[in-house]
C-alpha atoms as a PDB file:
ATOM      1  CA  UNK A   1       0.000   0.000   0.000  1.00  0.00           C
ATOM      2  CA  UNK A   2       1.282   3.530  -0.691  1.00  0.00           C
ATOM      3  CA  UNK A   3       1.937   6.222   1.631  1.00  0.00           C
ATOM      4  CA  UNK A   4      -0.343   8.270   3.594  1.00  0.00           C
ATOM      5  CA  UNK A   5      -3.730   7.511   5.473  1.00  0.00           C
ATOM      6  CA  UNK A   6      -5.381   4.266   4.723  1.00  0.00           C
ATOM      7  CA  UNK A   7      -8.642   2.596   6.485  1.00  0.00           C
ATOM      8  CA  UNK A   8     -10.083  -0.221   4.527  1.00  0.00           C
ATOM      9  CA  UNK A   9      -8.524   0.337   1.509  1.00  0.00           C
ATOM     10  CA  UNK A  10      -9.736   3.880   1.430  1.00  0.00           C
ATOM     11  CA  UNK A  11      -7.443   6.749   0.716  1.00  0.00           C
ATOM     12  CA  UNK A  12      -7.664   9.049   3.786  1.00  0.00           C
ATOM     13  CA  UNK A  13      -4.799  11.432   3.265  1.00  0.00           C
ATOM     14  CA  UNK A  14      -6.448  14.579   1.816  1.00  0.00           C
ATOM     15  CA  UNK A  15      -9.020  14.316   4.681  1.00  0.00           C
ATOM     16  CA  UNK A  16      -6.834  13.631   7.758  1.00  0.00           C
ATOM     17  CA  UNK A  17      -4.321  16.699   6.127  1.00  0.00           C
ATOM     18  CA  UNK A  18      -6.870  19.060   5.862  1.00  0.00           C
ATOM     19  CA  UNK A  19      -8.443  18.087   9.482  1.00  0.00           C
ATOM     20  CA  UNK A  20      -5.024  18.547  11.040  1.00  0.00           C
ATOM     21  CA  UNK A  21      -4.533  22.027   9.478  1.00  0.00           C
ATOM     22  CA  UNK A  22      -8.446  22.868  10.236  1.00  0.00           C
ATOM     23  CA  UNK A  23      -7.453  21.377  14.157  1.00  0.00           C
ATOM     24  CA  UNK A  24      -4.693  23.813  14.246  1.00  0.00           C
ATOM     25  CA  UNK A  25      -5.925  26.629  12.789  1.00  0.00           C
ATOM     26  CA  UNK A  26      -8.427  26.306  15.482  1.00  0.00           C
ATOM     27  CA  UNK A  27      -5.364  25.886  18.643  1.00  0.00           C
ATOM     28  CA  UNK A  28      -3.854  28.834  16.770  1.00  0.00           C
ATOM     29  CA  UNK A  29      -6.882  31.450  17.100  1.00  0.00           C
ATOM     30  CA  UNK A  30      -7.951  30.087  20.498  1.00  0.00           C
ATOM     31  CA  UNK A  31      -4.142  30.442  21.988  1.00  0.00           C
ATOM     32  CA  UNK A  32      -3.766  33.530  19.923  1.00  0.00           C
ATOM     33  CA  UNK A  33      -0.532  31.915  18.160  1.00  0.00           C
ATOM     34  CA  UNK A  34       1.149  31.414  14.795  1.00  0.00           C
ATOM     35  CA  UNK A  35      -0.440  28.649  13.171  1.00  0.00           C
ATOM     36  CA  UNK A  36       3.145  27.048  12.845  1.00  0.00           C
ATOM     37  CA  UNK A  37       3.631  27.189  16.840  1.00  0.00           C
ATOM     38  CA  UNK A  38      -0.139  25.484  16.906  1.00  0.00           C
ATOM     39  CA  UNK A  39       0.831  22.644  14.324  1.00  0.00           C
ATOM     40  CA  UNK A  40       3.806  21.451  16.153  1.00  0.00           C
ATOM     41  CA  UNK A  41       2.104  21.623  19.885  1.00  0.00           C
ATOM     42  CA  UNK A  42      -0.444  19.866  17.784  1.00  0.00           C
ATOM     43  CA  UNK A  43       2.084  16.885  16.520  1.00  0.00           C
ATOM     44  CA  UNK A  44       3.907  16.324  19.372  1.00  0.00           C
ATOM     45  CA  UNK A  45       0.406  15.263  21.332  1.00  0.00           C
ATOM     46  CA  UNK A  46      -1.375  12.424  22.064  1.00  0.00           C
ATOM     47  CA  UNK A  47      -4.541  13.005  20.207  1.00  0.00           C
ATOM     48  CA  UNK A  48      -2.494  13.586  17.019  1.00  0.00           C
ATOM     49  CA  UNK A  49      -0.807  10.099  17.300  1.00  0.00           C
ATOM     50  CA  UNK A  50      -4.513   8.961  17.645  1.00  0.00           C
ATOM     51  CA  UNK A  51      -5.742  10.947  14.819  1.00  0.00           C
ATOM     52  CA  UNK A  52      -2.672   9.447  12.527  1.00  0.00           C
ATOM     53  CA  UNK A  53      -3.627   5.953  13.030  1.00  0.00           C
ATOM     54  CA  UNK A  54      -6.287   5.762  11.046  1.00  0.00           C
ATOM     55  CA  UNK A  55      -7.601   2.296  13.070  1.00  0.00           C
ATOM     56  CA  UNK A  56      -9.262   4.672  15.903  1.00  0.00           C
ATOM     57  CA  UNK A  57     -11.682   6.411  13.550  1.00  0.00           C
ATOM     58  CA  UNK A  58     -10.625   9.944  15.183  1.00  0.00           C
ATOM     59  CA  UNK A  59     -10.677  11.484  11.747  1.00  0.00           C
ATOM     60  CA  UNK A  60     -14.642  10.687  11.657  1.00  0.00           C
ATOM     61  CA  UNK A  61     -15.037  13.387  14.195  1.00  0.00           C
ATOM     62  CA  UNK A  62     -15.362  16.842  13.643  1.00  0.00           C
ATOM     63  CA  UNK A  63     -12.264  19.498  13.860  1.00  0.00           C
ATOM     64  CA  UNK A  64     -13.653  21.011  17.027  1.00  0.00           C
ATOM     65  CA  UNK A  65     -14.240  17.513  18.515  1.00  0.00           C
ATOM     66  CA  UNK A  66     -10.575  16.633  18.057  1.00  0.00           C
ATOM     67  CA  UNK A  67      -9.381  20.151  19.662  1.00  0.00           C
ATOM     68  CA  UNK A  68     -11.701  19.164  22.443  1.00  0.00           C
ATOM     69  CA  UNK A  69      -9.741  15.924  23.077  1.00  0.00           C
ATOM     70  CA  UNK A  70      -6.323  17.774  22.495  1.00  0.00           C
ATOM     71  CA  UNK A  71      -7.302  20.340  25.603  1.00  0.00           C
ATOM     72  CA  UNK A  72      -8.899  17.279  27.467  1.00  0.00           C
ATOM     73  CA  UNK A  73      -5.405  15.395  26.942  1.00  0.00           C
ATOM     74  CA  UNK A  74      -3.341  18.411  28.527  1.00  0.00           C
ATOM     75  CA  UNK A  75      -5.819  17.668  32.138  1.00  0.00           C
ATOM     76  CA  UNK A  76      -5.252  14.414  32.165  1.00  0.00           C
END
């Protein structure tokens, strides 16, 4: 199988890319950040190693859903 985001055969990769940026886009207004200082808190979390495995079904949910989870993950 190629590179990128796979679940069942599907290719996810254009959806998962465009729900990370969307995911921190979202860190980045609510922190008042740079978008690039949003994207790599983003990828060194937990809830973006869930969202990259494809398996967990994380990229089903909705951008604000996920940034939920990344907040809830920083209380935990």
């Amino acid at each position: 199988m190629s590179e990128g985001y796979h679940y069942k055969g599907r290719n996810l990769s254009t959806l998962i890319l465009a729900k990370i940026e969307h995911v921190a886009n979202l860190i980045a207004e609510r922190e008042e950040i740079s978008f690039e200082y949003a994207y790599r808190k983003f990828v060194d979390s937990r809830t973006f190693q869930i969202l990259s495995n494809t398996q967990t079904l994380l990229w089903g949910e909705s951008a604000e859903y996920i940034v939920d989870d990344y907040y809830r993950e920083s209380v935990d």
